[in-house]
N, C-alpha and C. Protein backbone atom coordinates (compact mmCIF):
# COMPACT_ATOMS: atom_id res chain seq x y z
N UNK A 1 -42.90 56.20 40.60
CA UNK A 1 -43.38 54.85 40.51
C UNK A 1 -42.36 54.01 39.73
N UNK A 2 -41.78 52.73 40.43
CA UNK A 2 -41.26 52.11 39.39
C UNK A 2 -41.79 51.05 38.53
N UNK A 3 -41.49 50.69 37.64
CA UNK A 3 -41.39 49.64 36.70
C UNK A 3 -41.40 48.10 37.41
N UNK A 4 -42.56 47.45 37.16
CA UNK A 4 -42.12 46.32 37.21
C UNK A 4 -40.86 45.18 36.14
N UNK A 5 -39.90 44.49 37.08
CA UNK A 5 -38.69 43.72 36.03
C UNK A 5 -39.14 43.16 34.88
N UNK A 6 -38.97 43.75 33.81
CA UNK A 6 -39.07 42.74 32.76
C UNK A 6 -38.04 41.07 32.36
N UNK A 7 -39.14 40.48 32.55
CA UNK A 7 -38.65 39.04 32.17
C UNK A 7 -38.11 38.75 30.95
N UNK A 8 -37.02 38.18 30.69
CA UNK A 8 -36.10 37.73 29.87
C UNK A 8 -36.56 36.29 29.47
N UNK A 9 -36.87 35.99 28.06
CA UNK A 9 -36.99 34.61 28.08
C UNK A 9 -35.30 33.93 27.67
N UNK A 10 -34.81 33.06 27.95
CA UNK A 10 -33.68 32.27 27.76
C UNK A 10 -32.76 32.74 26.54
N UNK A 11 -33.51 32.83 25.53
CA UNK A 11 -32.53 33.02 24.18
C UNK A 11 -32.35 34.36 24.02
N UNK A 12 -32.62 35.73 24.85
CA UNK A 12 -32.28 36.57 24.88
C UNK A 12 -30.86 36.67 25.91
N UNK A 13 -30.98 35.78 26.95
CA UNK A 13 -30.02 35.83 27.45
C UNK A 13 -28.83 34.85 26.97
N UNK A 14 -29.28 34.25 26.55
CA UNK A 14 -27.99 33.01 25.88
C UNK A 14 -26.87 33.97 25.02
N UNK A 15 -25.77 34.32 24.99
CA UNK A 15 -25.05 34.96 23.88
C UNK A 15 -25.01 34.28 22.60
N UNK A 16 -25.24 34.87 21.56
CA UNK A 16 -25.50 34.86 20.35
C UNK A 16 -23.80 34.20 19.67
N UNK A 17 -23.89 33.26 19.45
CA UNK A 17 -22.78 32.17 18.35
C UNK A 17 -22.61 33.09 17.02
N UNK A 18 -21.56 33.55 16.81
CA UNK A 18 -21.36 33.46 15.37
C UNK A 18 -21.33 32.09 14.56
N UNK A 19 -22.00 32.56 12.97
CA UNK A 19 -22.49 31.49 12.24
C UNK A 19 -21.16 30.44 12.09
N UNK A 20 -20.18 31.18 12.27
CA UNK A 20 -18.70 30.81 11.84
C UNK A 20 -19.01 29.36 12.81
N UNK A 21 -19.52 29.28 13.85
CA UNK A 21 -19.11 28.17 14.17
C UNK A 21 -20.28 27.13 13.83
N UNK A 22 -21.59 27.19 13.47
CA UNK A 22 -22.03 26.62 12.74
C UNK A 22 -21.80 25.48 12.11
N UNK A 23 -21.38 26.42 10.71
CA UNK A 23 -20.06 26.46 9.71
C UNK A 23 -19.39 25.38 10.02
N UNK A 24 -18.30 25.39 11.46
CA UNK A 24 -17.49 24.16 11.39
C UNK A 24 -18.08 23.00 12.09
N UNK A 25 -19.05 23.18 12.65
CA UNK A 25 -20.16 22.09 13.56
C UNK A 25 -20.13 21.35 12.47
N UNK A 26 -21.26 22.20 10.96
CA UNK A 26 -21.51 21.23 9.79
C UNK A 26 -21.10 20.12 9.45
N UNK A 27 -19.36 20.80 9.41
CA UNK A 27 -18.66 20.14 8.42
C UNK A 27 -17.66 19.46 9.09
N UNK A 28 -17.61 19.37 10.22
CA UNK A 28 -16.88 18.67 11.42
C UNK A 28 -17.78 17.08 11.40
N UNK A 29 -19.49 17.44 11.50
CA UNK A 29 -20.48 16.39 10.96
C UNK A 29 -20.11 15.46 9.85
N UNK A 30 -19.52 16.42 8.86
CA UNK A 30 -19.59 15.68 7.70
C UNK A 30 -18.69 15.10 7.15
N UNK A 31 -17.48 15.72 8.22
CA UNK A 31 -16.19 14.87 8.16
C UNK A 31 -16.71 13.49 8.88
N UNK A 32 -17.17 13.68 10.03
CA UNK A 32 -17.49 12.03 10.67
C UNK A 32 -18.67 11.19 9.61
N UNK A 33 -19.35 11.76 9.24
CA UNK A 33 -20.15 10.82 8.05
C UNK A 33 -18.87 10.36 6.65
N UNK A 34 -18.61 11.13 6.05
CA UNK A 34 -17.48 10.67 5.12
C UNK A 34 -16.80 9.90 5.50
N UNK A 35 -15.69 10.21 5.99
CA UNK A 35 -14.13 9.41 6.35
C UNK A 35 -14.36 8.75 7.58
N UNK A 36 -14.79 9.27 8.85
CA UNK A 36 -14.87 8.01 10.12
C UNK A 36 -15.44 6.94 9.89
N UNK A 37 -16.52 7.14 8.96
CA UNK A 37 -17.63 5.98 9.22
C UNK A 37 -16.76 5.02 8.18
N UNK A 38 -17.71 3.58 7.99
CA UNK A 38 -16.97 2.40 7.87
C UNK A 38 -18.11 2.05 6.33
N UNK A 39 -17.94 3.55 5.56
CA UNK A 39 -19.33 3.17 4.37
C UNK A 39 -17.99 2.79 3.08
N UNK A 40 -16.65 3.29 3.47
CA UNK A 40 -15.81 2.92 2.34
C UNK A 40 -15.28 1.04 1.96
N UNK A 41 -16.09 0.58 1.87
CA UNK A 41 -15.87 -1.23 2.15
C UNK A 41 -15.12 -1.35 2.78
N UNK A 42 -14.08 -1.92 2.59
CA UNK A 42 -13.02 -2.35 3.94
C UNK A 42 -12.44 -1.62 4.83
N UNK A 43 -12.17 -2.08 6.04
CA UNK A 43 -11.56 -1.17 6.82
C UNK A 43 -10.17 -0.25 6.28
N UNK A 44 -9.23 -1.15 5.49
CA UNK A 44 -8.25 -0.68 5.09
C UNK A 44 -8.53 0.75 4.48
N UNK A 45 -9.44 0.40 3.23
CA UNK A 45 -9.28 1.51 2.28
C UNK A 45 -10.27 2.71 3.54
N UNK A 46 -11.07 2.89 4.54
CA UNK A 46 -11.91 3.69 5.06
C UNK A 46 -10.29 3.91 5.82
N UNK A 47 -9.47 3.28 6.41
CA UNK A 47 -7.84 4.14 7.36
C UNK A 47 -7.47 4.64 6.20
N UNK A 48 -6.90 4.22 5.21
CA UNK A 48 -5.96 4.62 3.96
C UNK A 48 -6.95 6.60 3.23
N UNK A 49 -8.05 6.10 3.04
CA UNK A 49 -8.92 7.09 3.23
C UNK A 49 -9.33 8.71 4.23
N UNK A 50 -9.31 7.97 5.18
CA UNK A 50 -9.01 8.75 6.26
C UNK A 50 -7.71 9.28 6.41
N UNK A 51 -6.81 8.84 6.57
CA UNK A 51 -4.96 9.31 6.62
C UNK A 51 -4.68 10.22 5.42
N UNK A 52 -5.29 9.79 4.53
CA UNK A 52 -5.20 11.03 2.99
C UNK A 52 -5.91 12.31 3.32
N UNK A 53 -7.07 11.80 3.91
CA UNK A 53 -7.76 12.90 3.93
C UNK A 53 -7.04 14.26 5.07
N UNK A 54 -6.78 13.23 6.03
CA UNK A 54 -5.84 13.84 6.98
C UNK A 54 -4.54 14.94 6.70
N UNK A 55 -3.75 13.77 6.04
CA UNK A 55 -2.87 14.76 5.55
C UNK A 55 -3.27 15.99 4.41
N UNK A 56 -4.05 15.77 3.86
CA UNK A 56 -4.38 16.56 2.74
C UNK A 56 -4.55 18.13 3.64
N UNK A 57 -5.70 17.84 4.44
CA UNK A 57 -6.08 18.92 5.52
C UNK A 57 -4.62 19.67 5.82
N UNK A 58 -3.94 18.62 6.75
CA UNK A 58 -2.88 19.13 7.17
C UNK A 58 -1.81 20.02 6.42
N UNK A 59 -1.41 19.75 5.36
CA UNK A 59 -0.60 20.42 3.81
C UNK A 59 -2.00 21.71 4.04
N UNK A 60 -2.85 21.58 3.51
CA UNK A 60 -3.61 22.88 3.33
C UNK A 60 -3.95 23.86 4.23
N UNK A 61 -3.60 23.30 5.67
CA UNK A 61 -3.87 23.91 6.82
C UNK A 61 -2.32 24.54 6.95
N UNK A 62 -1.31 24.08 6.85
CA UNK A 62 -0.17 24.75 7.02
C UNK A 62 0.24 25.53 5.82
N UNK A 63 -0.08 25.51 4.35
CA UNK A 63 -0.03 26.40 3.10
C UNK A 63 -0.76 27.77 3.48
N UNK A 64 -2.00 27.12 4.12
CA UNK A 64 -3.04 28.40 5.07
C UNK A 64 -2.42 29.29 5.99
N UNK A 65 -1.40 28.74 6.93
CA UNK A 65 -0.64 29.90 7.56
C UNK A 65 0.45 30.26 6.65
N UNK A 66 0.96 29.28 6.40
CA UNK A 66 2.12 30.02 5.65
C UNK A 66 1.91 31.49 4.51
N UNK A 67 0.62 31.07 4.05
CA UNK A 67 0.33 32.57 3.08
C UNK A 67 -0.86 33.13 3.44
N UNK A 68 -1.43 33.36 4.61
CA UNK A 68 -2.46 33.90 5.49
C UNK A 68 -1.79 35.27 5.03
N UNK A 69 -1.23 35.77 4.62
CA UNK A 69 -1.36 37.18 4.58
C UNK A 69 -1.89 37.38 2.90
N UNK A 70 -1.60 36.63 1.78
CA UNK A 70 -1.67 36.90 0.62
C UNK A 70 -3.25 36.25 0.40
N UNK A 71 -3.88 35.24 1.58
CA UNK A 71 -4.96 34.54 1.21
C UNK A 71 -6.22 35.55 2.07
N UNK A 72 -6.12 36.37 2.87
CA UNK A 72 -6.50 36.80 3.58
C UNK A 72 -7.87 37.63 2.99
N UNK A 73 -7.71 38.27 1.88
CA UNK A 73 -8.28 38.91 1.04
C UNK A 73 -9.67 38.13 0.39
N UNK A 74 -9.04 36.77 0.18
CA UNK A 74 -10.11 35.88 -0.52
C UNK A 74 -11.30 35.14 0.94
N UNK A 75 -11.11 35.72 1.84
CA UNK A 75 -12.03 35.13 2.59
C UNK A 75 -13.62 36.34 2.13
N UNK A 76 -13.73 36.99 1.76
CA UNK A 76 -14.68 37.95 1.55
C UNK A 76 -15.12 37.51 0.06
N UNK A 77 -14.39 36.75 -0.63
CA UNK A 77 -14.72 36.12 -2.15
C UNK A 77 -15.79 35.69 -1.96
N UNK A 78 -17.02 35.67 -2.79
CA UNK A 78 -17.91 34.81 -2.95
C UNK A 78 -17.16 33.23 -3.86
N UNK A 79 -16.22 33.60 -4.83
CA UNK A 79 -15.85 32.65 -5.55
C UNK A 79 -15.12 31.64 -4.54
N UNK A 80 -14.32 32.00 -3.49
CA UNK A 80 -13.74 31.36 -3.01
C UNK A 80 -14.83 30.45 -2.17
N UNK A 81 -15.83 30.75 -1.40
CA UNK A 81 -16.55 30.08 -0.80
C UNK A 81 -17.31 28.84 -1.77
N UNK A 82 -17.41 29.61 -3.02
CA UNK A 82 -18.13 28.65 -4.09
C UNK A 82 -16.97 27.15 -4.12
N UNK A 83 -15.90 27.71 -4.60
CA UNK A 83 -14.90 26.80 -4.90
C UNK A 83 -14.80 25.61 -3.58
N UNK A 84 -14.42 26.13 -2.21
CA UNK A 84 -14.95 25.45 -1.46
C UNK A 84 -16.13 24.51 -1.57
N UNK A 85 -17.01 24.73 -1.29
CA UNK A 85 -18.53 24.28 -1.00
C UNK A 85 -18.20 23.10 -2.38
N UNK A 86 -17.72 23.10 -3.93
CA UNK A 86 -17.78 23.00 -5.29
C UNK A 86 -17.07 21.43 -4.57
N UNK A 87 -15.40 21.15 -4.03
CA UNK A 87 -14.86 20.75 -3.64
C UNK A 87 -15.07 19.76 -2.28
N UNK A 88 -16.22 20.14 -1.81
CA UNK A 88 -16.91 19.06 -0.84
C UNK A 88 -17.91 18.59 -1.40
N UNK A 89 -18.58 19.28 -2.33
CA UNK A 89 -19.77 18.60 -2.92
C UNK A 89 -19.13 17.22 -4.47
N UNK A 90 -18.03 17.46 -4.48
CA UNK A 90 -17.33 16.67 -5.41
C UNK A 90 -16.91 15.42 -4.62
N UNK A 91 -16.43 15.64 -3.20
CA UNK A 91 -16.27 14.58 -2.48
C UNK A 91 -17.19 13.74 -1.66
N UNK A 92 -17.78 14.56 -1.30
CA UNK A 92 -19.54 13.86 -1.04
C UNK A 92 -19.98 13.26 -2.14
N UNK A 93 -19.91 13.71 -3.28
CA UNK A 93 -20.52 12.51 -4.72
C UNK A 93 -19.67 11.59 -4.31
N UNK A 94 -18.67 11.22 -4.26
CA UNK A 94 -17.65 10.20 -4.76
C UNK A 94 -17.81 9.41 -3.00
N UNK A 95 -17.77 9.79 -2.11
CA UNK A 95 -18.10 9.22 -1.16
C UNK A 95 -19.92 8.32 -1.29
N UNK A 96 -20.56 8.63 -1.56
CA UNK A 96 -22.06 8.41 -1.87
C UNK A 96 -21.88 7.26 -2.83
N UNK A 97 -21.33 7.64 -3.86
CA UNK A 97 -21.48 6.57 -5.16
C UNK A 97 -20.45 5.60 -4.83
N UNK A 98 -19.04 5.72 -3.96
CA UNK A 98 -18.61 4.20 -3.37
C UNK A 98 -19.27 3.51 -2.78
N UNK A 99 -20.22 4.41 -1.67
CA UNK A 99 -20.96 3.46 -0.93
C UNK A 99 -22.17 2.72 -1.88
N UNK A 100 -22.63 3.38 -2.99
CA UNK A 100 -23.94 2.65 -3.44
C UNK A 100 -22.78 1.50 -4.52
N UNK A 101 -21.65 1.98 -5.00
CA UNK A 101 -21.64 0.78 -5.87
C UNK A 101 -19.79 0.99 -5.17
N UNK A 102 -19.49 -0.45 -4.70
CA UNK A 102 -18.26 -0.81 -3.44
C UNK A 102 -17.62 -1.19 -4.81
N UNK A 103 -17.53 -1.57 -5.89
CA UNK A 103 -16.23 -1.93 -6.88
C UNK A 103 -15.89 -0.54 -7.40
N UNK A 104 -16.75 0.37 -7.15
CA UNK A 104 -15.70 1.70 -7.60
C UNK A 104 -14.79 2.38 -6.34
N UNK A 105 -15.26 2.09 -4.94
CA UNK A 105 -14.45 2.28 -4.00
C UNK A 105 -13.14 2.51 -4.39
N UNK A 106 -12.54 1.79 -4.65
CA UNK A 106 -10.91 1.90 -4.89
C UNK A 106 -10.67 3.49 -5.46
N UNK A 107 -11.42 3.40 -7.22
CA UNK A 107 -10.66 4.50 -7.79
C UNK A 107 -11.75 5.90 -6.98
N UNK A 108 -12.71 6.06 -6.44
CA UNK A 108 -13.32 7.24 -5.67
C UNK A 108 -12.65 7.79 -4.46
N UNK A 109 -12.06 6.76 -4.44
CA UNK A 109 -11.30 7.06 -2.54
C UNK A 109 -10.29 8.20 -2.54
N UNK A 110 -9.56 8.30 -3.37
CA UNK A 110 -8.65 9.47 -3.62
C UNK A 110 -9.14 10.95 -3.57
N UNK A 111 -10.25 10.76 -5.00
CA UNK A 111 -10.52 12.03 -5.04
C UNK A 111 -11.83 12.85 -4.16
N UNK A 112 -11.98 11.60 -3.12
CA UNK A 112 -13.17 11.92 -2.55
C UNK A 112 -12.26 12.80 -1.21
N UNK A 113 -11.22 11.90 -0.45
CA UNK A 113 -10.53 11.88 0.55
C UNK A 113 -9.36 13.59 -0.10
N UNK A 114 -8.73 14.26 -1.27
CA UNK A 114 -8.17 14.98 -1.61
C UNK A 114 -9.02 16.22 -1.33
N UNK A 115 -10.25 16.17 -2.23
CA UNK A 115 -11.35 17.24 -2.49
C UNK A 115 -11.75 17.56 -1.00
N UNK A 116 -12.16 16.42 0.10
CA UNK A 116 -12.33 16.90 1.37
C UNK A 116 -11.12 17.59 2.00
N UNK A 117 -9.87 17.40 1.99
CA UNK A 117 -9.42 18.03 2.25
C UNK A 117 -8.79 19.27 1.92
N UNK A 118 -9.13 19.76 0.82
CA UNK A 118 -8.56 20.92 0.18
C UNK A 118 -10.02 21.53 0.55
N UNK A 119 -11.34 20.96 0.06
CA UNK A 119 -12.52 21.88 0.43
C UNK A 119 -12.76 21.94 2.05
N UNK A 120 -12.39 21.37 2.95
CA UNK A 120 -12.63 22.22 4.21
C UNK A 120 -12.10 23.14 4.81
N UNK A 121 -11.21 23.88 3.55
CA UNK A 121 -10.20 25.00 3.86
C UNK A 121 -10.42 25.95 3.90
């Protein structure tokens, strides 16, 4: 006698995402809330903002290959993930508090636009 087919509902068949990409969905999000959006008062300082932040990434993204063999170790750190996470949550304040008060804009923009880019590393 055989078996009638057992039915599959959808999310058994869907292949399963590692969280890893999640992860950069998040913060891919939270790059477009920070730096794309237009919450840094003027357009200038939200490009000038953005281009820092840019390059910052970029320097840390190429320091990242360049010593991917000596950094390789610290991906299993809890500290390192802390330090991360420590480093966006420092730039998210400073992004937040330009937007609630626009005369500190100027001096927040740096370390908001630096910290994002060293913490999405």
């Amino acid at each position: 006698m055989t078996k009638p087919p057992v039915k599959k509902s959808i999310f058994a068949r869907v292949p399963h995402l590692p969280l890893t990409f999640l992860g950069i969905a998040l913060y891919r999000a939270w790059i477009e809330l920070a730096f794309v959006g237009s919450y840094l008062g003027t357009s200038l300082q939200a490009e000038t903002s953005r281009n820092l932040f840019d390059g910052t990434m970029v320097v840390a993204f190429l320091l990242g290959a360049i010593f991917a063999k000596q950094l390789s170790p610290l991906i299993r750190k809890r500290t390192a993930h802390l330090m991360a996470l420590s480093f966006l949550l420092v730039s998210t304040a400073c992004v937040v508090i330009g937007a609630i008060h626009p005369d500190m804009t100027n001096a927040l923009m740096w370390p908001a636009a630096i910290c994002g880019g060293i913490g999405g590393q």
